[in-house]
C-alpha atoms as a PDB file:
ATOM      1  CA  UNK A   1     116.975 117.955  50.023  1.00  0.00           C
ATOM      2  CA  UNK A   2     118.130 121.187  51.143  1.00  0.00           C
ATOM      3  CA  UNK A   3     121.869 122.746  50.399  1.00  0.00           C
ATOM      4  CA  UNK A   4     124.231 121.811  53.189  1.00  0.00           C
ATOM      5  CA  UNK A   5     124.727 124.645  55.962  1.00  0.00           C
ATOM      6  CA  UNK A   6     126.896 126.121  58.256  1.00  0.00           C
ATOM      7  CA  UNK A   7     125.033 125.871  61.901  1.00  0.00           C
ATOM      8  CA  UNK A   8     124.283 124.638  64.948  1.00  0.00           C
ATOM      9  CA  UNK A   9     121.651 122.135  64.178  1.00  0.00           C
ATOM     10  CA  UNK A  10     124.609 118.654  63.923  1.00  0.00           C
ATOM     11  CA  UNK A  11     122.354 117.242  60.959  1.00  0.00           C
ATOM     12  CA  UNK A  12     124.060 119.919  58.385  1.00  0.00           C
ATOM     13  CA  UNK A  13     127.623 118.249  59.495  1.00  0.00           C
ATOM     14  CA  UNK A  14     126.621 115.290  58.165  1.00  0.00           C
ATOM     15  CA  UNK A  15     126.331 113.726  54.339  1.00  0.00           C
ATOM     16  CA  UNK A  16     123.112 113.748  53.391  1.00  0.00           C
ATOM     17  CA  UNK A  17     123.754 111.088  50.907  1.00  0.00           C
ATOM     18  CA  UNK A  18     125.047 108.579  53.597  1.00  0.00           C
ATOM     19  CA  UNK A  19     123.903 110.005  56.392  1.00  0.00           C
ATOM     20  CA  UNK A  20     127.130 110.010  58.166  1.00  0.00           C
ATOM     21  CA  UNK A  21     129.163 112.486  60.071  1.00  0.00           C
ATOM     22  CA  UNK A  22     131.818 114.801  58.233  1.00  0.00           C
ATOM     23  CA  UNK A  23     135.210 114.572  59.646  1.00  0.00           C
ATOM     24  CA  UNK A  24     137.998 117.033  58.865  1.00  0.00           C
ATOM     25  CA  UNK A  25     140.344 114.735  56.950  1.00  0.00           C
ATOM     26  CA  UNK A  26     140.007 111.281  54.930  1.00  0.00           C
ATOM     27  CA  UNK A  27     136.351 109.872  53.243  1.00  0.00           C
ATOM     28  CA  UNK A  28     134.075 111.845  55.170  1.00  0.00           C
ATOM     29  CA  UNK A  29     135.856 115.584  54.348  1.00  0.00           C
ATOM     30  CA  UNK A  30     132.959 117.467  52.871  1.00  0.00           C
ATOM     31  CA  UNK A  31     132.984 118.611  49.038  1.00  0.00           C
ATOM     32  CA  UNK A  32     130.941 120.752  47.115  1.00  0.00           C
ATOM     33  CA  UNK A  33     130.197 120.666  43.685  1.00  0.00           C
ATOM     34  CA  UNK A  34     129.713 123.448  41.312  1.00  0.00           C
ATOM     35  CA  UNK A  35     125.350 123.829  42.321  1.00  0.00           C
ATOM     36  CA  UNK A  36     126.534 124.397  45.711  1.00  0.00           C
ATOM     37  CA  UNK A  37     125.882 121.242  47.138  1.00  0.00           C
ATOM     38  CA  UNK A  38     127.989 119.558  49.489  1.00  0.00           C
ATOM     39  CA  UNK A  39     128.605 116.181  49.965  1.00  0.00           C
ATOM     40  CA  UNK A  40     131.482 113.275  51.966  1.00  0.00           C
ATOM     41  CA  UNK A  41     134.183 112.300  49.659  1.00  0.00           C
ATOM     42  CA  UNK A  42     133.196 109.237  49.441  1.00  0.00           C
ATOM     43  CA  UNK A  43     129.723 109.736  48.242  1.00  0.00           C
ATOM     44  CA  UNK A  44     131.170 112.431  45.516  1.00  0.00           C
ATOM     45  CA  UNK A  45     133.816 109.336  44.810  1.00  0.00           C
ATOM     46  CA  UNK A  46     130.094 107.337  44.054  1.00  0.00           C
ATOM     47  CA  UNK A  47     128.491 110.217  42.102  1.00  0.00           C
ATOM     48  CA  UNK A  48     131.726 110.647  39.962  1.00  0.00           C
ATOM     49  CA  UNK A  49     131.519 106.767  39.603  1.00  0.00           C
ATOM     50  CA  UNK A  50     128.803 107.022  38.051  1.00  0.00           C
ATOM     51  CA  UNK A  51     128.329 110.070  36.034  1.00  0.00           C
ATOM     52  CA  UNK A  52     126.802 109.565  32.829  1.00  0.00           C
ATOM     53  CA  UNK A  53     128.196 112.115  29.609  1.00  0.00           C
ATOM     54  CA  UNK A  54     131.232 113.056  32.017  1.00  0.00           C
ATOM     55  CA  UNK A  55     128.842 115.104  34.240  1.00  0.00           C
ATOM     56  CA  UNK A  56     128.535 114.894  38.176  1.00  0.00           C
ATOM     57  CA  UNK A  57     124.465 114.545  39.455  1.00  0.00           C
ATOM     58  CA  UNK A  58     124.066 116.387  42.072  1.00  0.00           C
ATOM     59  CA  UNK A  59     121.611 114.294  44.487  1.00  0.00           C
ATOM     60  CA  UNK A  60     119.642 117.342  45.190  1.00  0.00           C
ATOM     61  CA  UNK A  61     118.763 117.075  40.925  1.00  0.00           C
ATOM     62  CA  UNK A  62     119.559 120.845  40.545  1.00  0.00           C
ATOM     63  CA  UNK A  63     120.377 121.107  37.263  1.00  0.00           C
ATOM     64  CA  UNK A  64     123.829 122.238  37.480  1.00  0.00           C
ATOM     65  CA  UNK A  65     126.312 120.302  35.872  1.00  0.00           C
ATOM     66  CA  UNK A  66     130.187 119.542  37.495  1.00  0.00           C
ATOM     67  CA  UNK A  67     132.349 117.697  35.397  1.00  0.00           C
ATOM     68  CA  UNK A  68     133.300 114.247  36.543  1.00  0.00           C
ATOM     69  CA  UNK A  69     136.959 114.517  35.418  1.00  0.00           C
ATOM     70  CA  UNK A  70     137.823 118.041  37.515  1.00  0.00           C
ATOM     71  CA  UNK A  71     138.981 117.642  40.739  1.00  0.00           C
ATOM     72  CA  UNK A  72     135.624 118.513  43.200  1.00  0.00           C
ATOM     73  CA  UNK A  73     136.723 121.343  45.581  1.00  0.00           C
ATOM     74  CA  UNK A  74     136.864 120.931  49.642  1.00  0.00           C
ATOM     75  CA  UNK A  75     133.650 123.120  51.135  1.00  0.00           C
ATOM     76  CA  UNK A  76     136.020 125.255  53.713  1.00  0.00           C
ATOM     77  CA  UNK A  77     133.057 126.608  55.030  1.00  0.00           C
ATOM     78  CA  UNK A  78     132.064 123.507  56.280  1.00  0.00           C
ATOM     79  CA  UNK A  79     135.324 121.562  57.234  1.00  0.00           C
ATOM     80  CA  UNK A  80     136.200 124.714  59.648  1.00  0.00           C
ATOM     81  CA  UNK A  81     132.447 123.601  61.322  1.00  0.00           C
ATOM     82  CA  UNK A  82     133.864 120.354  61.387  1.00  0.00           C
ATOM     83  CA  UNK A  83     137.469 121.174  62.946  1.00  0.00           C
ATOM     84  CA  UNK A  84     135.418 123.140  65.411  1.00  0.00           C
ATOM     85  CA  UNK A  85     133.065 120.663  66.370  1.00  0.00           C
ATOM     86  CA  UNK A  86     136.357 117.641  66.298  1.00  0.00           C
ATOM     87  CA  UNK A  87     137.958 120.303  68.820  1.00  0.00           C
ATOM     88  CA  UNK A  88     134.904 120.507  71.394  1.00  0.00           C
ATOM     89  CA  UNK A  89     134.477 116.806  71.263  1.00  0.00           C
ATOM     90  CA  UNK A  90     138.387 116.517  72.242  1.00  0.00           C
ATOM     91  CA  UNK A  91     137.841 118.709  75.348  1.00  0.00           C
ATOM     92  CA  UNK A  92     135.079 117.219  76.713  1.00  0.00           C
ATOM     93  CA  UNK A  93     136.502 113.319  76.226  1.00  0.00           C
ATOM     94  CA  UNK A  94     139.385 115.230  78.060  1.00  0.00           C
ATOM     95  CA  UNK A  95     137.075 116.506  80.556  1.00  0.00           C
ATOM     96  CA  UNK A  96     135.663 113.588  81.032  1.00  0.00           C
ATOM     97  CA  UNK A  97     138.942 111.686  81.604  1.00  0.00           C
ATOM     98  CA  UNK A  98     140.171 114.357  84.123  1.00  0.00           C
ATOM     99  CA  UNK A  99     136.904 113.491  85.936  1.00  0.00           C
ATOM    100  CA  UNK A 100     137.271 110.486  85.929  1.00  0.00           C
ATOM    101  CA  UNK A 101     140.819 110.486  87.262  1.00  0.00           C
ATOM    102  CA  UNK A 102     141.142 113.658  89.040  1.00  0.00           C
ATOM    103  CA  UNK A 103     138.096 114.514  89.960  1.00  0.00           C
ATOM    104  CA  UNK A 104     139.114 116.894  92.813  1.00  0.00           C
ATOM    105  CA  UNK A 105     140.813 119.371  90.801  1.00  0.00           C
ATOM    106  CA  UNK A 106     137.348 119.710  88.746  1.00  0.00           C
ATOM    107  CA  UNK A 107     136.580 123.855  88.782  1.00  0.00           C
ATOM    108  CA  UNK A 108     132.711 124.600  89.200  1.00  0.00           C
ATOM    109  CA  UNK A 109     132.421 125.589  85.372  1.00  0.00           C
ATOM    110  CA  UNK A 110     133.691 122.145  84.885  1.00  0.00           C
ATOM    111  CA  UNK A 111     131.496 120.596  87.192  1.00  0.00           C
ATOM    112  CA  UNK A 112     128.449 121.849  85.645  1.00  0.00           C
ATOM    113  CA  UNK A 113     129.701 120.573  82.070  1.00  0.00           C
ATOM    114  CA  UNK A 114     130.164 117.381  82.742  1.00  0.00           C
ATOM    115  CA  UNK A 115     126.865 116.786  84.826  1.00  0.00           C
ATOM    116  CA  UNK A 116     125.401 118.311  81.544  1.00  0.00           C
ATOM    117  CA  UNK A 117     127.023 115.806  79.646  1.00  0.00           C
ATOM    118  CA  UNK A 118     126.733 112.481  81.225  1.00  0.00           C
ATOM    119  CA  UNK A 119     122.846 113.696  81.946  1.00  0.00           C
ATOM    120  CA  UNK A 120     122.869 113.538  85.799  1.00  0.00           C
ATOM    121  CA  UNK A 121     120.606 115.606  88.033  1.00  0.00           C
ATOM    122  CA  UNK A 122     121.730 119.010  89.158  1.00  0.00           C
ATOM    123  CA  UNK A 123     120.267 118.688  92.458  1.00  0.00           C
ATOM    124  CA  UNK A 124     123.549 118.171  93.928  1.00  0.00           C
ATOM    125  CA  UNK A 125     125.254 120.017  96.953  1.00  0.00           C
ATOM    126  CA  UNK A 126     128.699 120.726  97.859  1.00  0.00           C
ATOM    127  CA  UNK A 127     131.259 120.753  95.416  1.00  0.00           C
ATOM    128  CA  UNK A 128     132.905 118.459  96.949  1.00  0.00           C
ATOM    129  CA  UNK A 129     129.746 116.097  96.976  1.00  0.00           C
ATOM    130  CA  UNK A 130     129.241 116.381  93.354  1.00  0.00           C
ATOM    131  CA  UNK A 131     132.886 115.623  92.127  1.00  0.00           C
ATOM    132  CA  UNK A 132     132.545 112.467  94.019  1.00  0.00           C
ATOM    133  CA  UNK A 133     129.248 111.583  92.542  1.00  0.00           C
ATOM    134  CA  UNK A 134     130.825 112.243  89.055  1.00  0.00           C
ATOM    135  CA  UNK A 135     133.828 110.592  89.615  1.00  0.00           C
ATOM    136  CA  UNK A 136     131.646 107.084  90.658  1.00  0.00           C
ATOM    137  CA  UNK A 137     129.531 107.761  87.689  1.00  0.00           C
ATOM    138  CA  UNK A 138     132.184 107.710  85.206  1.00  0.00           C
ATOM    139  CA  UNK A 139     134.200 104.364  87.241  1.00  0.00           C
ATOM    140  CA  UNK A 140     130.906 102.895  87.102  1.00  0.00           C
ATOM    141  CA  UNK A 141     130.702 100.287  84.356  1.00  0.00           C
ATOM    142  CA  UNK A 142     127.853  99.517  82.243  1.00  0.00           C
ATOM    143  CA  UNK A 143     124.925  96.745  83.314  1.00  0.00           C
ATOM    144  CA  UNK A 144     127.011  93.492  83.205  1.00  0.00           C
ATOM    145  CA  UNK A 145     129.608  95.067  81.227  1.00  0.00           C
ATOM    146  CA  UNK A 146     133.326  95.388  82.360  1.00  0.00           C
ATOM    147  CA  UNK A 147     133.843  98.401  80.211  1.00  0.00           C
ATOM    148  CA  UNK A 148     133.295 101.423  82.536  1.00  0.00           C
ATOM    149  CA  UNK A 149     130.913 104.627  81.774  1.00  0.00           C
ATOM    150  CA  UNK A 150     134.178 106.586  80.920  1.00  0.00           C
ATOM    151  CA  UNK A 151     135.167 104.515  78.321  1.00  0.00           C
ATOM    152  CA  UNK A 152     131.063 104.296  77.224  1.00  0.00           C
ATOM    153  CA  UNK A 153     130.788 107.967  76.628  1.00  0.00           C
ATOM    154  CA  UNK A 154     134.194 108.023  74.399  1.00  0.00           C
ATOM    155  CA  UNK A 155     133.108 105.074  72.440  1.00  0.00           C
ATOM    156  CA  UNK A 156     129.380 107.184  71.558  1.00  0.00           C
ATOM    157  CA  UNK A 157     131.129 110.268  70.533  1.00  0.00           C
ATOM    158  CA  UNK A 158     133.869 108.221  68.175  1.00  0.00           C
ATOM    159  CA  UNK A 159     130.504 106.477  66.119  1.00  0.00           C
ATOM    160  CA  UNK A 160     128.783 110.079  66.694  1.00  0.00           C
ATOM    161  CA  UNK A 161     126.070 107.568  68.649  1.00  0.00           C
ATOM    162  CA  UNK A 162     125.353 111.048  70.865  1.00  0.00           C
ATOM    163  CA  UNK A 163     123.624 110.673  74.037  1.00  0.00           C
ATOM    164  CA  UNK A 164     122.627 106.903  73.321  1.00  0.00           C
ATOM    165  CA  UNK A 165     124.111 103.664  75.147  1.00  0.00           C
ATOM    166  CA  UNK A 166     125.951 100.530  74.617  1.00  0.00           C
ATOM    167  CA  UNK A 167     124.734  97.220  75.291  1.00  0.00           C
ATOM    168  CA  UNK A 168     126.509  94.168  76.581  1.00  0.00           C
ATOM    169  CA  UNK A 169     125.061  91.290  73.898  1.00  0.00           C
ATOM    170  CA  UNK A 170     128.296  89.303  74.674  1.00  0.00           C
ATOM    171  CA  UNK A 171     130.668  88.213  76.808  1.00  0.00           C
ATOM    172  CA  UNK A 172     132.839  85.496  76.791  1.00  0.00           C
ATOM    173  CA  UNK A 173     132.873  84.378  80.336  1.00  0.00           C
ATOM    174  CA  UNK A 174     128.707  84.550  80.744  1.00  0.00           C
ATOM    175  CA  UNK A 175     127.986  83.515  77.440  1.00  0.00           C
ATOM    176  CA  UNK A 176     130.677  80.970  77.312  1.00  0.00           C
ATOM    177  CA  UNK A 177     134.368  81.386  74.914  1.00  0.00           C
ATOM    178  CA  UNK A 178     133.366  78.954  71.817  1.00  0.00           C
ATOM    179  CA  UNK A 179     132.489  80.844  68.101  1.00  0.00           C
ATOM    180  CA  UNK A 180     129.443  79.067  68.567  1.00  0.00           C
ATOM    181  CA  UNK A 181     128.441  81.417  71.853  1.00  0.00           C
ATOM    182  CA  UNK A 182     129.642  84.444  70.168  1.00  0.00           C
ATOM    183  CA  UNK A 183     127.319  84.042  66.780  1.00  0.00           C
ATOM    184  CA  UNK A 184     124.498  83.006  69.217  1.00  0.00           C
ATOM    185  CA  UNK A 185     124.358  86.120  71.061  1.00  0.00           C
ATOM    186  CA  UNK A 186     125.603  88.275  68.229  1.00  0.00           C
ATOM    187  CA  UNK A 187     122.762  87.049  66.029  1.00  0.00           C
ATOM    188  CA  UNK A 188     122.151  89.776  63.150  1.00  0.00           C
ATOM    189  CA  UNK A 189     123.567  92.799  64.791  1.00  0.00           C
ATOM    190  CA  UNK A 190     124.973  95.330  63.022  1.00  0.00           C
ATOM    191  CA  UNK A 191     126.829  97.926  64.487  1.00  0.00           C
ATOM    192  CA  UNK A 192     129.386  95.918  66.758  1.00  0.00           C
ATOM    193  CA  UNK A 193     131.602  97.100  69.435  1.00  0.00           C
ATOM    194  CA  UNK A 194     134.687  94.406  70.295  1.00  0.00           C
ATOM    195  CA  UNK A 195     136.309  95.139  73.341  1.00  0.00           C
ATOM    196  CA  UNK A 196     139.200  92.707  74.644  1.00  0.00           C
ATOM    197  CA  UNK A 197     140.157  93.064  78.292  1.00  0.00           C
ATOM    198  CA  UNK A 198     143.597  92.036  78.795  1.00  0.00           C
ATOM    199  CA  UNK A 199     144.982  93.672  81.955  1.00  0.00           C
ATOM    200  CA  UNK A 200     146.249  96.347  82.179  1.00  0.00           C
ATOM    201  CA  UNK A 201     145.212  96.737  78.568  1.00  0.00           C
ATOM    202  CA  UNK A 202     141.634  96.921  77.179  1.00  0.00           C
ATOM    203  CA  UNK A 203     141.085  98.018  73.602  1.00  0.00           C
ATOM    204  CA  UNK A 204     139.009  96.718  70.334  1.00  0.00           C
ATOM    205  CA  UNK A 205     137.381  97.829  67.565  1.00  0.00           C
ATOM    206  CA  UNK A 206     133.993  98.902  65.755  1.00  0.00           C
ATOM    207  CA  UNK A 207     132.307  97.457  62.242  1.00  0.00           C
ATOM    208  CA  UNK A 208     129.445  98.976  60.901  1.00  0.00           C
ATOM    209  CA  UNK A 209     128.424  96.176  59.658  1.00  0.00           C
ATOM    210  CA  UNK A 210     127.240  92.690  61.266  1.00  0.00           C
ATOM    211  CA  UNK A 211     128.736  89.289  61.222  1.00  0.00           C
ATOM    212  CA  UNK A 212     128.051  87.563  57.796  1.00  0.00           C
ATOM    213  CA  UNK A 213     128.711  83.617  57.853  1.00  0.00           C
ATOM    214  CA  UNK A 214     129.440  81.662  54.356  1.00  0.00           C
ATOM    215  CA  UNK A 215     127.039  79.398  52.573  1.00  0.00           C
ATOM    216  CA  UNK A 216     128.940  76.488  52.821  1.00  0.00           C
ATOM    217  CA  UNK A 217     129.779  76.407  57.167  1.00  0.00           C
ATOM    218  CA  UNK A 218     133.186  75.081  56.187  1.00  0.00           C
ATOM    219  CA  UNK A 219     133.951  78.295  53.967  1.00  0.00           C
ATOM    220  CA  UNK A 220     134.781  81.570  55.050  1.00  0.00           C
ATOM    221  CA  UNK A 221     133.024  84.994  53.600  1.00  0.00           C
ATOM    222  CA  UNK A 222     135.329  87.888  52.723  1.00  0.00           C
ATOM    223  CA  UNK A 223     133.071  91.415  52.830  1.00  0.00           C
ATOM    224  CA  UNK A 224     134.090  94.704  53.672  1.00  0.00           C
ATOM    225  CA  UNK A 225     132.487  97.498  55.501  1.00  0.00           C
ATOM    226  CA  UNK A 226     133.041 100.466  57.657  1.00  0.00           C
ATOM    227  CA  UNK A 227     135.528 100.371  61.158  1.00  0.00           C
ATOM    228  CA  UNK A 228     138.694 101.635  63.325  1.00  0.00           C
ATOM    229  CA  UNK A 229     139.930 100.747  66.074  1.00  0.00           C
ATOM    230  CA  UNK A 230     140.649 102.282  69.583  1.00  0.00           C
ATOM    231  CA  UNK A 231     142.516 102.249  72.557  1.00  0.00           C
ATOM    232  CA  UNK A 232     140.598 102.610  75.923  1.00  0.00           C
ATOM    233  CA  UNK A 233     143.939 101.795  78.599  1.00  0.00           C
ATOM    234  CA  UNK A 234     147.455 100.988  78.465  1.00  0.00           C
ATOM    235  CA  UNK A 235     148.354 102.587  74.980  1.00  0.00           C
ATOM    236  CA  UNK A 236     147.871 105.817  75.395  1.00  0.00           C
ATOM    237  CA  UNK A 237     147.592 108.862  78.185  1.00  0.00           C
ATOM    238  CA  UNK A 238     144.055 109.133  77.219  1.00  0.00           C
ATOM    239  CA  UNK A 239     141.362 106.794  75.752  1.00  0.00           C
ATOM    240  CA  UNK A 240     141.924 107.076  71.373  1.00  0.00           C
ATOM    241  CA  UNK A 241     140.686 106.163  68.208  1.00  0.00           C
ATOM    242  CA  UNK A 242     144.377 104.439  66.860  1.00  0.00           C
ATOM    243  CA  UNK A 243     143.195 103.943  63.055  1.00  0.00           C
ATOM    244  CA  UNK A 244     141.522 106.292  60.911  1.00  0.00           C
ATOM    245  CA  UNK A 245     138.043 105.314  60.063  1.00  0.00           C
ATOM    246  CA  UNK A 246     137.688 104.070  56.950  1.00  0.00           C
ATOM    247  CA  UNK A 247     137.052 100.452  55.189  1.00  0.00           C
ATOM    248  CA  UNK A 248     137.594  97.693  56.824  1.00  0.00           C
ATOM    249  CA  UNK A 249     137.893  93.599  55.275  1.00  0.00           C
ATOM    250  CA  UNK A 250     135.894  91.071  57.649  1.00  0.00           C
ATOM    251  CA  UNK A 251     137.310  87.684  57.433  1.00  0.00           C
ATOM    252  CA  UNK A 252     134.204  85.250  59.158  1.00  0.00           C
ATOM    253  CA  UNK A 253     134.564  81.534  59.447  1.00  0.00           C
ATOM    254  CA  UNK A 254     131.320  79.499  59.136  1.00  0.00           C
ATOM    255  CA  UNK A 255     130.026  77.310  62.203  1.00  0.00           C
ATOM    256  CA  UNK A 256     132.560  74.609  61.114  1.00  0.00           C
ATOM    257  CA  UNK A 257     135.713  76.352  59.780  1.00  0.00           C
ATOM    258  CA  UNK A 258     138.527  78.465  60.779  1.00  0.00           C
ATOM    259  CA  UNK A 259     139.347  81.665  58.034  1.00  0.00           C
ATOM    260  CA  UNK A 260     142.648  83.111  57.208  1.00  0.00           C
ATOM    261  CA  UNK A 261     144.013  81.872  60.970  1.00  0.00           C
ATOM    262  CA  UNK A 262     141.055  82.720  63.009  1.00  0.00           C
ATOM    263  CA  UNK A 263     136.936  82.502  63.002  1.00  0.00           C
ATOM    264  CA  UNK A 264     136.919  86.186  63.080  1.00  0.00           C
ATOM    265  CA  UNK A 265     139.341  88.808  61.623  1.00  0.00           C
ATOM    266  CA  UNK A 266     138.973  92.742  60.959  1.00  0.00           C
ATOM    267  CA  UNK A 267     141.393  93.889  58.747  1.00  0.00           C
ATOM    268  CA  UNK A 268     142.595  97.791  57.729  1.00  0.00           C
ATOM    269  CA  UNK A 269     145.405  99.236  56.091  1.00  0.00           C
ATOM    270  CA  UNK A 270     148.263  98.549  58.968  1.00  0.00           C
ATOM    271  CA  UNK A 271     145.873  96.959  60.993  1.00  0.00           C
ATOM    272  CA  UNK A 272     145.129  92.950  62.128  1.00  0.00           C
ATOM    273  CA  UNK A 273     143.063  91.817  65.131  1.00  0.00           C
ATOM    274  CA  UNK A 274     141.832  88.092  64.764  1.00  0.00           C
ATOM    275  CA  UNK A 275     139.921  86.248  67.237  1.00  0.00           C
ATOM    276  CA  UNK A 276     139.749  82.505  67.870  1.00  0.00           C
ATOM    277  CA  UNK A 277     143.070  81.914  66.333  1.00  0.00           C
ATOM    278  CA  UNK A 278     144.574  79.100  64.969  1.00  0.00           C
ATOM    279  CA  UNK A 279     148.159  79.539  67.018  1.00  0.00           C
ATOM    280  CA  UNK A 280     145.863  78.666  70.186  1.00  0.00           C
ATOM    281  CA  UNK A 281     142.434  77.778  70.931  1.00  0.00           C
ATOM    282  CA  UNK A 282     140.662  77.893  67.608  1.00  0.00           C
ATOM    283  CA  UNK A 283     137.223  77.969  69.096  1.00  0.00           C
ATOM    284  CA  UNK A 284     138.323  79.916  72.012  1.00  0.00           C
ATOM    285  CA  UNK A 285     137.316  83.693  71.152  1.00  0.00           C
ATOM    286  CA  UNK A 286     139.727  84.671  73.571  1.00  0.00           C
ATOM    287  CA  UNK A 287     142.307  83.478  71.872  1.00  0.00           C
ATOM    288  CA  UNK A 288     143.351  86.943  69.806  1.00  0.00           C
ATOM    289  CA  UNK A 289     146.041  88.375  67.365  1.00  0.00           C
ATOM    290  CA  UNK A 290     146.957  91.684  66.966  1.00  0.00           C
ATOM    291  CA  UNK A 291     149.666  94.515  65.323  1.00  0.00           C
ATOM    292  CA  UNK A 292     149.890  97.682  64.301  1.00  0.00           C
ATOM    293  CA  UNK A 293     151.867  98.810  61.768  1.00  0.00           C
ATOM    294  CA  UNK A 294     154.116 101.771  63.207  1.00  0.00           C
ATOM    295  CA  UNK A 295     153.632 103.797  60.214  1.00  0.00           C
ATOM    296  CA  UNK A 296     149.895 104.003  61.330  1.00  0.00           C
ATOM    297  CA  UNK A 297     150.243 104.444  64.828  1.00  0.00           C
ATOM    298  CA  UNK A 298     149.277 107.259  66.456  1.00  0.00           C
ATOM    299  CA  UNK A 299     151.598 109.874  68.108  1.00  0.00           C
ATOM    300  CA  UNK A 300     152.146 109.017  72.041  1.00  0.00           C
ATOM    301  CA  UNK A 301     152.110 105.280  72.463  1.00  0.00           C
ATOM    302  CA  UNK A 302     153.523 104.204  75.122  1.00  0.00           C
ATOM    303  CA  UNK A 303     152.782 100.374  74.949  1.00  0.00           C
ATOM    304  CA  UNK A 304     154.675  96.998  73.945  1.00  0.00           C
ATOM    305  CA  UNK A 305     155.932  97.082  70.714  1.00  0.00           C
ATOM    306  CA  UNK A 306     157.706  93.708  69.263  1.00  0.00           C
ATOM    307  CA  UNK A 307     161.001  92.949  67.889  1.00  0.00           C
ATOM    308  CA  UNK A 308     159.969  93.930  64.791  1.00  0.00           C
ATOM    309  CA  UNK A 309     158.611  97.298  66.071  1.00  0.00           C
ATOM    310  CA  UNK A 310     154.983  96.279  65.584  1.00  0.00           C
ATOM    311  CA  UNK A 311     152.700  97.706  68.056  1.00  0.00           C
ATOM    312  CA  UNK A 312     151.221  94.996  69.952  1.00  0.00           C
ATOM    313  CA  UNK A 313     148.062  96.200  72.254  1.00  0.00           C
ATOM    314  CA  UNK A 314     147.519  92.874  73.894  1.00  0.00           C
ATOM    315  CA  UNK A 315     151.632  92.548  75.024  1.00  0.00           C
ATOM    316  CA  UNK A 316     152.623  90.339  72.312  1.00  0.00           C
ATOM    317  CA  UNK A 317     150.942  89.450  68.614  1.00  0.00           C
ATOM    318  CA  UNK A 318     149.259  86.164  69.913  1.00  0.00           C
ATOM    319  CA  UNK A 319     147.491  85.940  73.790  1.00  0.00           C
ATOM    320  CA  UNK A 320     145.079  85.053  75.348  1.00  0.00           C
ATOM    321  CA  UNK A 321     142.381  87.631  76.776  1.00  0.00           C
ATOM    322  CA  UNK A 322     140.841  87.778  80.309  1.00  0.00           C
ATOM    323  CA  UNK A 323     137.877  88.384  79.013  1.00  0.00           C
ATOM    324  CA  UNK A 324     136.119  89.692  75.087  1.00  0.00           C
ATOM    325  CA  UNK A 325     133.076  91.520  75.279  1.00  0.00           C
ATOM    326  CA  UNK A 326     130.805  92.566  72.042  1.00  0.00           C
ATOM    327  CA  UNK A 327     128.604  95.583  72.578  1.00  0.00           C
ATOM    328  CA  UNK A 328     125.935  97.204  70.192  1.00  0.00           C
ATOM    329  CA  UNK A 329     124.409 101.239  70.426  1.00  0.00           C
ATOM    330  CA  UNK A 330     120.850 101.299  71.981  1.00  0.00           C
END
């Protein structure tokens, strides 16, 4: 493997240990060791882990020894890339909202960005013509789905899916509520997008992982993987990420249990969502729980909080949904 680089090929902001994007703050900052070499956090967390003789290994088996007990150095070079690339992907998910909302005041330039990014023809007329194609593009909602193209394209750029698409592998009200449904149609995905419509809010949350039942279908497993959660209406001005990314503790019931309160929970730091809970319909998926802590809420919410200041994204810590919907990147 080749030094990490500074350009415009998207590959070199990513880890080439795990494979997964650099962001400018938390696990994924990039770090380089001593050879040169740079590397997430987390995977230099793993290296130092497991250094043998107090020395780092660099992956790329240079040679060139770093000393597991020094602090490893942020690669500036490459978190500025990162910041720069973090800002672009703001504006356009801010373009894209604008389009989506006030698609009239779209200027040409802005226009031709956005048919470049939702990957529309450019065989297109009057100005006029083509902010009102754009604008039904992005209120469209996916096949089946009742999440909208809008909200689509901000969920792709948050997992750094790119240009792919989400598929609807579950919804509550086709596939029927019960845990039962939801593991049927879920199967042995990994990757898993939760979204929980409950007017005028809709919101949810991503694992990187897939749904792991217990042994014993009276048992629940505990595992932990990869997640955050998001915001897509009635939080926020704009659609948002609300948690860092970061790891995440799955609480899964088996076929014939209930976990800690509820067949499914995804737990971070300041963070609970729970579905099919206990304090209603156990077997009912749409049967949720969620908080935020406030220390880990992001700046501009402007949705219910409880008496005990806790953010609560579906009105109130225990309700019932409308409607839950489980998607997965194609």
């Amino acid at each position: 493997m080749a030094a990490a680089r500074v350009g415009g090929d998207e590959q070199h902001l990513s880890c080439e240990i795990c494979t997964n994007a650099y962001s400018s703050t938390g696990r994924r900052t990039p770090q380089v060791l001593r050879c040169g070499h740079s590397y997430c956090a987390d995977c230099i967390g793993d290296l130092r882990r497991h250094a043998a003789n107090n020395v780092i290994t660099c992956a790329n088996r240079c040679g060139v020894a770093t000393p597991a007990d020094q602090e490893v150095q942020k690669c500036y070079q490459l978190t500025k890339a990162v910041e720069a690339k973090e800002q672009q992907e703001r504006q356009q998910l801010g373009l894209l909202h604008k389009c989506a909302t006030a698609a009239h005041s779209l200027s040409p330039p802005e226009v031709a960005v956005v048919v470049l990014m939702c990957g529309l023809s450019h065989a297109m007329d009057t100005l006029p013509n083509m902010r009102s194609r754009l604008h039904g593009y992005l209120r469209s909602s996916i096949e089946g789905s009742m999440v909208s193209r809008l909200h689509e394209m901000c969920i792709a750029k948050w997992i750094n899916a790119g240009s792919k698409s989400l598929r609807l592998i579950y919804q509550s009200s086709r596939d029927g509520p019960s845990y039962g449904d939801l593991l049927r149609c879920v199967g042995d995905t990994k990757g898993l997008v939760f979204v929980i419509h409950k007017p005028p809010y809709t919101f949810g949350a991503f694992i990187s992982a897939g749904l792991q039942l217990p042994d014993d279908p009276t048992d629940e497993n505990i595992y932990g993987c990869d997640g955050w959660e998001f915001s897509l209406a009635g939080h926020f001005s704009t659609p948002k990420i609300t948690t860092m990314e970061g790891s995440r503790t799955m609480f899964v019931a088996g076929r014939e249990g209930t976990g800690n309160g509820a067949k499914l929970e995804i737990v971070g730091f300041g963070v609970w969502l729970g579905l099919g809970c206990e304090g209603g319909a156990a077997d009912d998926m749409r049967s949720c729980h969620h908080f935020i802590l406030s220390d880990y809420l992001p700046e501009g919410y402007v949705g219910v909080r409880d008496e005990h200041g806790l953010a609560v994204f579906g009105g109130s810590q225990f309700f019932m949904a409308d409607e839950v919907e489980v998607l997965t990147v194609v």
